[in-house]
C-alpha atoms as a PDB file:
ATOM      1  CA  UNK A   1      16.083 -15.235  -3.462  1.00  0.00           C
ATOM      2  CA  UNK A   2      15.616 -11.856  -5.440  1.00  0.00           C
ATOM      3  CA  UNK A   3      13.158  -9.843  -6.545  1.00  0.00           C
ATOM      4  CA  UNK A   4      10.889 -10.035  -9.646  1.00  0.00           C
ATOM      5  CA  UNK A   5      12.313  -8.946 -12.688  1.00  0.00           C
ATOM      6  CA  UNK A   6       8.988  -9.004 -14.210  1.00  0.00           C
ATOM      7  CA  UNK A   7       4.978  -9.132 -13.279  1.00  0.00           C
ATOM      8  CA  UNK A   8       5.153 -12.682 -14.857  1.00  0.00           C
ATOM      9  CA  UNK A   9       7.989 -14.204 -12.515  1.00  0.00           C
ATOM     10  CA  UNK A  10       6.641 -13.357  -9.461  1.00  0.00           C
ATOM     11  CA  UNK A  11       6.368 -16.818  -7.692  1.00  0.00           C
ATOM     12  CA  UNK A  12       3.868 -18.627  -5.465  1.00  0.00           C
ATOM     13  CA  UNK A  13       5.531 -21.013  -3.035  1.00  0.00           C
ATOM     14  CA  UNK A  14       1.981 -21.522  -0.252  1.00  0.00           C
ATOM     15  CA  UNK A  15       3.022 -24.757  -0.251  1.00  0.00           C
ATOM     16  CA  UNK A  16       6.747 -24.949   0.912  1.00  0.00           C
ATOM     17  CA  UNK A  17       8.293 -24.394   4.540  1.00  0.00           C
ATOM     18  CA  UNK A  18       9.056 -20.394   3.097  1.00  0.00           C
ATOM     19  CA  UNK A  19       4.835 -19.825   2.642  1.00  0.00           C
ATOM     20  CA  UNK A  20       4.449 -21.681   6.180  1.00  0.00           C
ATOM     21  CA  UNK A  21       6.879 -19.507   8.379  1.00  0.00           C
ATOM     22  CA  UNK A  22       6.096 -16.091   6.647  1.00  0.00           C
ATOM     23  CA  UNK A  23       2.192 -16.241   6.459  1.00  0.00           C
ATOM     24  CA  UNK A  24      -0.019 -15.036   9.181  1.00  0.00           C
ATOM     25  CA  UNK A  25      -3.088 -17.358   8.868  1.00  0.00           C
ATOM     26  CA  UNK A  26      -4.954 -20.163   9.547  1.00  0.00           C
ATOM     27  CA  UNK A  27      -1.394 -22.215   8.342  1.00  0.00           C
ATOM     28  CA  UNK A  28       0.633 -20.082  11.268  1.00  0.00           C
ATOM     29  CA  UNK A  29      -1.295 -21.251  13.692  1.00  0.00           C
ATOM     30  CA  UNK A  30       1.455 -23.971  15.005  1.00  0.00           C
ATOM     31  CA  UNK A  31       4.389 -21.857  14.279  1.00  0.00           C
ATOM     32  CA  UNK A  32       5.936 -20.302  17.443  1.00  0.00           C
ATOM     33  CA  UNK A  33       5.132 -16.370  17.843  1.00  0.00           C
ATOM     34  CA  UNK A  34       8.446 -15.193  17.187  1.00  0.00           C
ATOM     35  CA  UNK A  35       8.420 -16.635  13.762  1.00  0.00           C
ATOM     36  CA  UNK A  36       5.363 -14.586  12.894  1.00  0.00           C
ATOM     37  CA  UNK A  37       6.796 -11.312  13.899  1.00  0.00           C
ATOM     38  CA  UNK A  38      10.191 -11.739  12.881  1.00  0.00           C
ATOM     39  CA  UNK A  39      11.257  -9.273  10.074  1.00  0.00           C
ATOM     40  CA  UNK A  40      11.356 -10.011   6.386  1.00  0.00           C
ATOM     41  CA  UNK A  41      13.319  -9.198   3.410  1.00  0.00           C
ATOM     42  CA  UNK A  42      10.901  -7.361   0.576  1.00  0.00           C
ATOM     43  CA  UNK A  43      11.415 -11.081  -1.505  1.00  0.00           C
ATOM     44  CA  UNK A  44       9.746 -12.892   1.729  1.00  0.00           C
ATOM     45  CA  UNK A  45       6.955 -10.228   1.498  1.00  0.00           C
ATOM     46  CA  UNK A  46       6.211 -10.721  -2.096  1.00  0.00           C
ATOM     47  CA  UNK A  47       6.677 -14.161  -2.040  1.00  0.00           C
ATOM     48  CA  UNK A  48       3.700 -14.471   0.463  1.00  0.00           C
ATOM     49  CA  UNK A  49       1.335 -12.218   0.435  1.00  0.00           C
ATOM     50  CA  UNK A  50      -0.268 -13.418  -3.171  1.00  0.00           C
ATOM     51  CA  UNK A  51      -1.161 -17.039  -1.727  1.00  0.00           C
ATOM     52  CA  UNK A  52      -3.290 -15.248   1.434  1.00  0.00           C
ATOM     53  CA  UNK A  53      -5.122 -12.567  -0.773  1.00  0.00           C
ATOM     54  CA  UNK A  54      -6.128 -15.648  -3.139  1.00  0.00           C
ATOM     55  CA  UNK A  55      -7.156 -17.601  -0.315  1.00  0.00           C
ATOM     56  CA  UNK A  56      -9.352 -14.493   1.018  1.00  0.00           C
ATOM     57  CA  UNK A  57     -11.006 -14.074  -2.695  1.00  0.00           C
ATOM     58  CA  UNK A  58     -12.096 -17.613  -2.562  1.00  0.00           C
ATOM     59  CA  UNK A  59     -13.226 -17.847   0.619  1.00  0.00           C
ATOM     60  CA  UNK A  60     -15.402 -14.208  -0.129  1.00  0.00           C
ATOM     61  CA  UNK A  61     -16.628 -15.682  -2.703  1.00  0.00           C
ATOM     62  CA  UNK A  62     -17.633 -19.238  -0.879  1.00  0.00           C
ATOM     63  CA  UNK A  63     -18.301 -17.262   1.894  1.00  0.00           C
ATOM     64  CA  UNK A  64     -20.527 -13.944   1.563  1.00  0.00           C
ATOM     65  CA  UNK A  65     -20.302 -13.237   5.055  1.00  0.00           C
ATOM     66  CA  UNK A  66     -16.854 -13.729   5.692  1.00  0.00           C
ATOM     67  CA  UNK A  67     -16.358 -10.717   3.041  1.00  0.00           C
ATOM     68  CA  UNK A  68     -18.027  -8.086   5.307  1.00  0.00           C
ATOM     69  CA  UNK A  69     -15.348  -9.715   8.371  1.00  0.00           C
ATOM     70  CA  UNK A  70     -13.123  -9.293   5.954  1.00  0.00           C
ATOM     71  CA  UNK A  71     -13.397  -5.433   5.109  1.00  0.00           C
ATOM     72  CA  UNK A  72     -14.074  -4.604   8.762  1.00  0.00           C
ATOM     73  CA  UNK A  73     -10.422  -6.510   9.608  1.00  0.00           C
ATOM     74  CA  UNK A  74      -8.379  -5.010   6.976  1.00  0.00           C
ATOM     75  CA  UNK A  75      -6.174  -2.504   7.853  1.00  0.00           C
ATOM     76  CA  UNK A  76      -6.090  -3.673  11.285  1.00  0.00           C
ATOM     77  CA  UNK A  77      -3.600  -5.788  13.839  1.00  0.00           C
ATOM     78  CA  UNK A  78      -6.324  -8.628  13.118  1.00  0.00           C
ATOM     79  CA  UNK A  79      -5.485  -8.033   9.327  1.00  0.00           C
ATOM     80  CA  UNK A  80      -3.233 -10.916   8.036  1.00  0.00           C
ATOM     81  CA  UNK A  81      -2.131  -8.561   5.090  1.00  0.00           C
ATOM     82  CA  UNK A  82      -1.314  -5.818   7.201  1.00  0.00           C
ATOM     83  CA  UNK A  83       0.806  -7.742   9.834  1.00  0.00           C
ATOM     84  CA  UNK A  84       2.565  -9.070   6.816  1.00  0.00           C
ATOM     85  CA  UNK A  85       3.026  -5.680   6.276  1.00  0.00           C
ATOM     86  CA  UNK A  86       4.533  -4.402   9.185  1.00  0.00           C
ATOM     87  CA  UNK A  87       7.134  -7.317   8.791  1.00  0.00           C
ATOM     88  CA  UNK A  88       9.490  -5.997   6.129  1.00  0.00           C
ATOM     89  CA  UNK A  89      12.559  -5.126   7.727  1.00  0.00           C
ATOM     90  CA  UNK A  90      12.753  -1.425   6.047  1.00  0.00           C
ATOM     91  CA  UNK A  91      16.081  -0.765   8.315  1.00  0.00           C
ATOM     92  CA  UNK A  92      18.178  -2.760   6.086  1.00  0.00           C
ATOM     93  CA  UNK A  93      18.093   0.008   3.198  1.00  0.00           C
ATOM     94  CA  UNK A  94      16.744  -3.149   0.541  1.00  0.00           C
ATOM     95  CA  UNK A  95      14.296  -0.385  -0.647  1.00  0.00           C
ATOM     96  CA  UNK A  96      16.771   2.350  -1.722  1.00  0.00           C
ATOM     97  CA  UNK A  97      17.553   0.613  -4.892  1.00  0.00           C
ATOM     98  CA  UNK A  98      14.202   1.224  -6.056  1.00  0.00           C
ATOM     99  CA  UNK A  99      14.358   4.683  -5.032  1.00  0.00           C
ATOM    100  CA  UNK A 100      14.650   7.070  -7.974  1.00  0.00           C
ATOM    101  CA  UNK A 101      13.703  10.634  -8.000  1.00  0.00           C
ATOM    102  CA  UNK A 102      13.231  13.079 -10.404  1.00  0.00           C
ATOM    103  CA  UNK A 103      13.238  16.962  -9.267  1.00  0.00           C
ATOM    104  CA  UNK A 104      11.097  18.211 -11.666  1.00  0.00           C
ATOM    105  CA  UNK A 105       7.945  15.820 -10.248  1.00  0.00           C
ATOM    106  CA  UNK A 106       6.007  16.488  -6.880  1.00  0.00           C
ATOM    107  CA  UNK A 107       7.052  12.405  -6.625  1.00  0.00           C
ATOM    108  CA  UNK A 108       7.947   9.613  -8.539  1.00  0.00           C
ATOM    109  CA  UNK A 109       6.198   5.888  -8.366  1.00  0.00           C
ATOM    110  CA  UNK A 110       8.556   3.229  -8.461  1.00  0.00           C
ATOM    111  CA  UNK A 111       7.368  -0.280  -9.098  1.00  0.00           C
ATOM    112  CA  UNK A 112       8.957  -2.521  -6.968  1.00  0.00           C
ATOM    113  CA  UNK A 113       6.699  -5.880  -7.707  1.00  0.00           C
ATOM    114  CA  UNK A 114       3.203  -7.135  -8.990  1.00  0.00           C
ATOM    115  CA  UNK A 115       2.036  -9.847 -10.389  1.00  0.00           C
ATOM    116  CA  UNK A 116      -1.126  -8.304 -12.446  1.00  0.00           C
ATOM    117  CA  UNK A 117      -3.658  -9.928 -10.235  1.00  0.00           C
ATOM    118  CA  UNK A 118      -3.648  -9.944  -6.588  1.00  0.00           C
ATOM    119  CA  UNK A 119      -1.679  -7.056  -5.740  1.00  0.00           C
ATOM    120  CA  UNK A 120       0.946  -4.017  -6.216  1.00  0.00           C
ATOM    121  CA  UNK A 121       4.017  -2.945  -4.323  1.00  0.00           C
ATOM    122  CA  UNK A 122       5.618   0.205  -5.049  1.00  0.00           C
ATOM    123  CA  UNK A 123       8.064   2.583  -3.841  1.00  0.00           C
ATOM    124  CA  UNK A 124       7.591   6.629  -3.411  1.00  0.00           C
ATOM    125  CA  UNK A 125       9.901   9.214  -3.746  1.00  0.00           C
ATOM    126  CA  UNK A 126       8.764  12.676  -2.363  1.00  0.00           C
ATOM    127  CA  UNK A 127      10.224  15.879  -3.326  1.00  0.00           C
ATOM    128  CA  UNK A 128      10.290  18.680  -0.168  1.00  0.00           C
ATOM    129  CA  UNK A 129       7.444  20.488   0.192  1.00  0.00           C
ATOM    130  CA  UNK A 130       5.347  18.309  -2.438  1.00  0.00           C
ATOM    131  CA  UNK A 131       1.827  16.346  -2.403  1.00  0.00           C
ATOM    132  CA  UNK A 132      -0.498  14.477  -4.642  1.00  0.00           C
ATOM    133  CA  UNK A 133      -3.502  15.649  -5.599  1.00  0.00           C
ATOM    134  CA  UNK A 134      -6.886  14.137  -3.764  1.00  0.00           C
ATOM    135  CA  UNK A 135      -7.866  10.618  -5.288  1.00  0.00           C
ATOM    136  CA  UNK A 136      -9.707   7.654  -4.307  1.00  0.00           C
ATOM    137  CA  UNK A 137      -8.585   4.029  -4.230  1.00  0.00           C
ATOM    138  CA  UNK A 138     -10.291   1.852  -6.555  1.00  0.00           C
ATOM    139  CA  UNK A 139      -9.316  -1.352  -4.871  1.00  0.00           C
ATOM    140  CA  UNK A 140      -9.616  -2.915  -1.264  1.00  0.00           C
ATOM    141  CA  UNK A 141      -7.220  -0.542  -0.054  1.00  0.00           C
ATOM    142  CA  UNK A 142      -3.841   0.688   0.277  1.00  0.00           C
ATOM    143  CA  UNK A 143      -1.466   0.374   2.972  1.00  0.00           C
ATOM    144  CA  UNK A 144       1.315   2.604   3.972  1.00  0.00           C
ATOM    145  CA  UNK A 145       5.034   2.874   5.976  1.00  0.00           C
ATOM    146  CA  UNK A 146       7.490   5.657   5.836  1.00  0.00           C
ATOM    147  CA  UNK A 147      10.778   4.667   4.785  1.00  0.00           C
ATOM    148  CA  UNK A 148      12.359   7.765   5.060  1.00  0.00           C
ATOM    149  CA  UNK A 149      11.325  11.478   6.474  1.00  0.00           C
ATOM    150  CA  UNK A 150       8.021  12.257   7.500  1.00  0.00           C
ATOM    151  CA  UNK A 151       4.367  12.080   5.285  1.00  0.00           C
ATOM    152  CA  UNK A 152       1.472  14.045   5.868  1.00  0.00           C
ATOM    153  CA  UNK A 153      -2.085  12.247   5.222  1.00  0.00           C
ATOM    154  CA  UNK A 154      -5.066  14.242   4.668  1.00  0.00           C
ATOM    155  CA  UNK A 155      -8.143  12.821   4.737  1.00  0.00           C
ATOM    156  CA  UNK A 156     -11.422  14.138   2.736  1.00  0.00           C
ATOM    157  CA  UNK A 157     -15.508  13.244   2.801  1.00  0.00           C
ATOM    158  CA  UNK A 158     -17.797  15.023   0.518  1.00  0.00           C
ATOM    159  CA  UNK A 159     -20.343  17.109   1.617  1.00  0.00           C
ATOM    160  CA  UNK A 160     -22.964  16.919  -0.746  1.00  0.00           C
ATOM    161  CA  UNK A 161     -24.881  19.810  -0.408  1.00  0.00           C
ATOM    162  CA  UNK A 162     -22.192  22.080  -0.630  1.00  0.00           C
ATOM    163  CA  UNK A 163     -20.170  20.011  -3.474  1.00  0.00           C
ATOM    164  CA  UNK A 164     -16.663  20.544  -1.254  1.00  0.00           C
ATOM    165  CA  UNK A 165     -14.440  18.319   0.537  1.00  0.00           C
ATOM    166  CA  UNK A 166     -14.011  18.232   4.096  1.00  0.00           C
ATOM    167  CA  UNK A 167     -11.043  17.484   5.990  1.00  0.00           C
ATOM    168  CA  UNK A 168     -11.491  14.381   8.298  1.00  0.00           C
ATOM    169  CA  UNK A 169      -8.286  14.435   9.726  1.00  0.00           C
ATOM    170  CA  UNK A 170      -4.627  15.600   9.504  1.00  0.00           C
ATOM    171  CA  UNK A 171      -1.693  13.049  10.581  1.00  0.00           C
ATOM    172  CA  UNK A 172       1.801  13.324   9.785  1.00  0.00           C
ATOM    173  CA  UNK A 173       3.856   9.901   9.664  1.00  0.00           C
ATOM    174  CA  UNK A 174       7.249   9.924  11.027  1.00  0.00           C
ATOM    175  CA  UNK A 175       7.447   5.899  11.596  1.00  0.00           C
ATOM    176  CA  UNK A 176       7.029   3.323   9.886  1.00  0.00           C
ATOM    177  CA  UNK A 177       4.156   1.745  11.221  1.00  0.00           C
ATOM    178  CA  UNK A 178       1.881   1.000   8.427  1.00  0.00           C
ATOM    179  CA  UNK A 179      -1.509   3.062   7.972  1.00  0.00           C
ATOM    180  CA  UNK A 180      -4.120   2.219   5.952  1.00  0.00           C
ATOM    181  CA  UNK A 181      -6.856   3.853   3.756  1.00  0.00           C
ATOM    182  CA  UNK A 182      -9.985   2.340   1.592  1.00  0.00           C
ATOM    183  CA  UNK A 183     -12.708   3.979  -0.045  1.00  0.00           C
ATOM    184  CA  UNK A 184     -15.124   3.538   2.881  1.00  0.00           C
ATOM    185  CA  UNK A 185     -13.102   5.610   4.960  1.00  0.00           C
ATOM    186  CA  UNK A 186     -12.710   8.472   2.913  1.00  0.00           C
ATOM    187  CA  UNK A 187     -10.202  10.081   0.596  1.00  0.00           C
ATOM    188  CA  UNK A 188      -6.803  11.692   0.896  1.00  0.00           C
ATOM    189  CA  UNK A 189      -4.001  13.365  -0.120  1.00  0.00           C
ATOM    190  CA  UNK A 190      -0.307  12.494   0.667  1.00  0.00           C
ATOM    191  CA  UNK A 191       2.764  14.638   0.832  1.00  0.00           C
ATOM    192  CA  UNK A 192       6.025  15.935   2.026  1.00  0.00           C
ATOM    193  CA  UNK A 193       5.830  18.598   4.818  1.00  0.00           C
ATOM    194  CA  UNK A 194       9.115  19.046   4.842  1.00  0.00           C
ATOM    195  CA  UNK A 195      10.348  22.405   3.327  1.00  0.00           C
ATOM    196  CA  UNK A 196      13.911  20.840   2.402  1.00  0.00           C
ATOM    197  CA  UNK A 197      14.030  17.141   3.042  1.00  0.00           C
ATOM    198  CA  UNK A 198      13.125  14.622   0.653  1.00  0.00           C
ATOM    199  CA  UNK A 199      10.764  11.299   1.919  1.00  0.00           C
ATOM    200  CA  UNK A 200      10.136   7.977   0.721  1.00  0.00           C
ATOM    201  CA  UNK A 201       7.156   5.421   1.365  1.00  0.00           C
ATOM    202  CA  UNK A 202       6.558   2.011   0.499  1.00  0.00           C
ATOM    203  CA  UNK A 203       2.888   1.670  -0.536  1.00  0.00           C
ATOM    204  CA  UNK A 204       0.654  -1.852  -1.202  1.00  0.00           C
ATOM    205  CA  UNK A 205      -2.204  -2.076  -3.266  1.00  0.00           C
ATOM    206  CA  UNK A 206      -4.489  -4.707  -3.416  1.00  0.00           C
ATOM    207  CA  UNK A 207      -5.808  -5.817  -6.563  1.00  0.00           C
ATOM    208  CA  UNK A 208      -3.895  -3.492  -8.795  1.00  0.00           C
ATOM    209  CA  UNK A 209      -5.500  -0.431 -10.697  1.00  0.00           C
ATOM    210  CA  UNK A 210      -4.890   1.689 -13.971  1.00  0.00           C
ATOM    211  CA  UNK A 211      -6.721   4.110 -13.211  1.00  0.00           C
ATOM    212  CA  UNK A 212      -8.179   6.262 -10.496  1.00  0.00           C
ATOM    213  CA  UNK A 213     -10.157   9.888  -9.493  1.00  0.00           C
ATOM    214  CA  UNK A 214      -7.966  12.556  -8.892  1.00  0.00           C
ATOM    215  CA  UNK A 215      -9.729  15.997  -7.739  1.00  0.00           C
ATOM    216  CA  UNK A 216      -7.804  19.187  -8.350  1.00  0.00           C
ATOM    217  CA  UNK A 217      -9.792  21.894  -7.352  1.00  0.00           C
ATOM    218  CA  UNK A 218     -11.671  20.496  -3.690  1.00  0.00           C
ATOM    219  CA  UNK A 219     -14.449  22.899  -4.291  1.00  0.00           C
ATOM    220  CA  UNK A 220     -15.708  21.177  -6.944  1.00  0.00           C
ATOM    221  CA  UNK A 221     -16.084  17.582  -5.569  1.00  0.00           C
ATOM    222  CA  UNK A 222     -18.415  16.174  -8.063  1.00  0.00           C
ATOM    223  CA  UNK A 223     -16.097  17.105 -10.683  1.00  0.00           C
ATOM    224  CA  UNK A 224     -13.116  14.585 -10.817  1.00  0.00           C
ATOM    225  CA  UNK A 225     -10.518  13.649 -13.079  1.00  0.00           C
ATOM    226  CA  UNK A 226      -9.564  10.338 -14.176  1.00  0.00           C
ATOM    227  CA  UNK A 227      -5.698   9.362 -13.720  1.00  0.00           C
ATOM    228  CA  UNK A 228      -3.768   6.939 -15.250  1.00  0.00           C
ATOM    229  CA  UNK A 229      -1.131   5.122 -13.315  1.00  0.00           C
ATOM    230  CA  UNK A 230       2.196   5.653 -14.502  1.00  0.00           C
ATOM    231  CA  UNK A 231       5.408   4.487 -12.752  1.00  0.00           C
ATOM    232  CA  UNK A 232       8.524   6.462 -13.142  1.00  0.00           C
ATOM    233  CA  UNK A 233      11.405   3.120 -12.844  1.00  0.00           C
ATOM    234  CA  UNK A 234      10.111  -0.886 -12.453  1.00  0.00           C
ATOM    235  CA  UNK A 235      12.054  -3.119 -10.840  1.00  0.00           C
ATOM    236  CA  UNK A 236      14.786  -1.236  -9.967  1.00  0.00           C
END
């Protein structure tokens, strides 16, 4: 199998023996325990995750109550997206042919796959010593592993009366265990700590976004900017 060439071609398979031994759900229930933590190739991951983030929409929306379980799960070992996730085997290098840098940029955003609905996967490529501005995520969340180097994650909350950001906390990533960040939890900033090594993340967001708050001066919190989403390469 390869990747997408295109939003459109991404393909759905929840119904063959592929969907059955990658997803962690309700239909992995019977499958033996090693099968659900085995590592995946980045085609397994994108193959799978749009048939469990459908069946989570309609079930939300069936379901009112199970959204708030929902929310409360995500991001954790409990999540079904984010042990998905933590599956993709990123020792095997199949991400560095989507990484593309460009030295004049704090990063680049390289598209790996999407298919326009239900989610986006892309690949980051951080310059030493570089960060992106503060921004929200205007979406259930986005999750997080370090391919390559370290990351640091700083995390904001307004205080109101003062119109500032405060920092929440300060973590710096050196494995790739996957981290995870929604609106309800705050906002952040990512970057590269490193004075002279480069770094490279795979990031997931779920439903895709055009458009999102940036904030370039934290002093002035009630006075974002909107930012478009532009990605550097797709598809490799």
């Amino acid at each position: 199998m390869v990747l997408s060439s295109s939003p459109k071609s991404v393909s759905f398979i929840a119904n063959d023996t592929a969907y059955e031994e990658i997803c962690c759900g309700d239909a992995a229930d019977s499958i033996p325990s090693d099968e659900n933590s085995r590592p995946i190739t980045l085609a397994e991951f994108i193959d799978a995750l749009p048939p469990i983030l459908l069946q989570q929409k309609e079930t939300a929306n069936k379901f009112p109550r199970e959204r708030n379980e929902q929310d409360q799960l995500r991001g954790t070992k409990d999540d079904p997206v984010n042990a998905l996730f933590s599956r993709i085997d990123l020792s095997s290098g199949e991400w560095k042919r989507y990484a593309l840098s460009e030295p004049m940029k704090n990063y680049t955003r390289n598209l790996i796959a999407t298919d326009d609905e239900t989610f986006t996967l892309l690949l980051l490529c951080w310059n030493a010593d570089k960060a992106s501005p503060i921004h929200d995520h205007p979406c259930d969340g986005c999750w997080l592993r370090v391919c390559e180097g370290k990351i640091q994650e700083t995390r904001y909350e307004i205080n109101g009366e003062s119109d500032t950001f405060e920092v929440t906390s300060d973590e710096v990533y050196e494995d790739d265990a996957p981290a995870f960040i929604d609106d309800s939890m705050g906002y952040h900033k990512v970057g590269n700590p490193s004075k002279t090594t480069p770094a490279v993340t795979l990031h997931l967001y779920c439903p895709p976004f055009d458009q999102c708050k940036i904030w370039l001066d934290p002093s002035h919190a009630s006075c974002p900017s909107n930012a478009c989403m532009c990605n550097y390469s797709e598809y490799g």
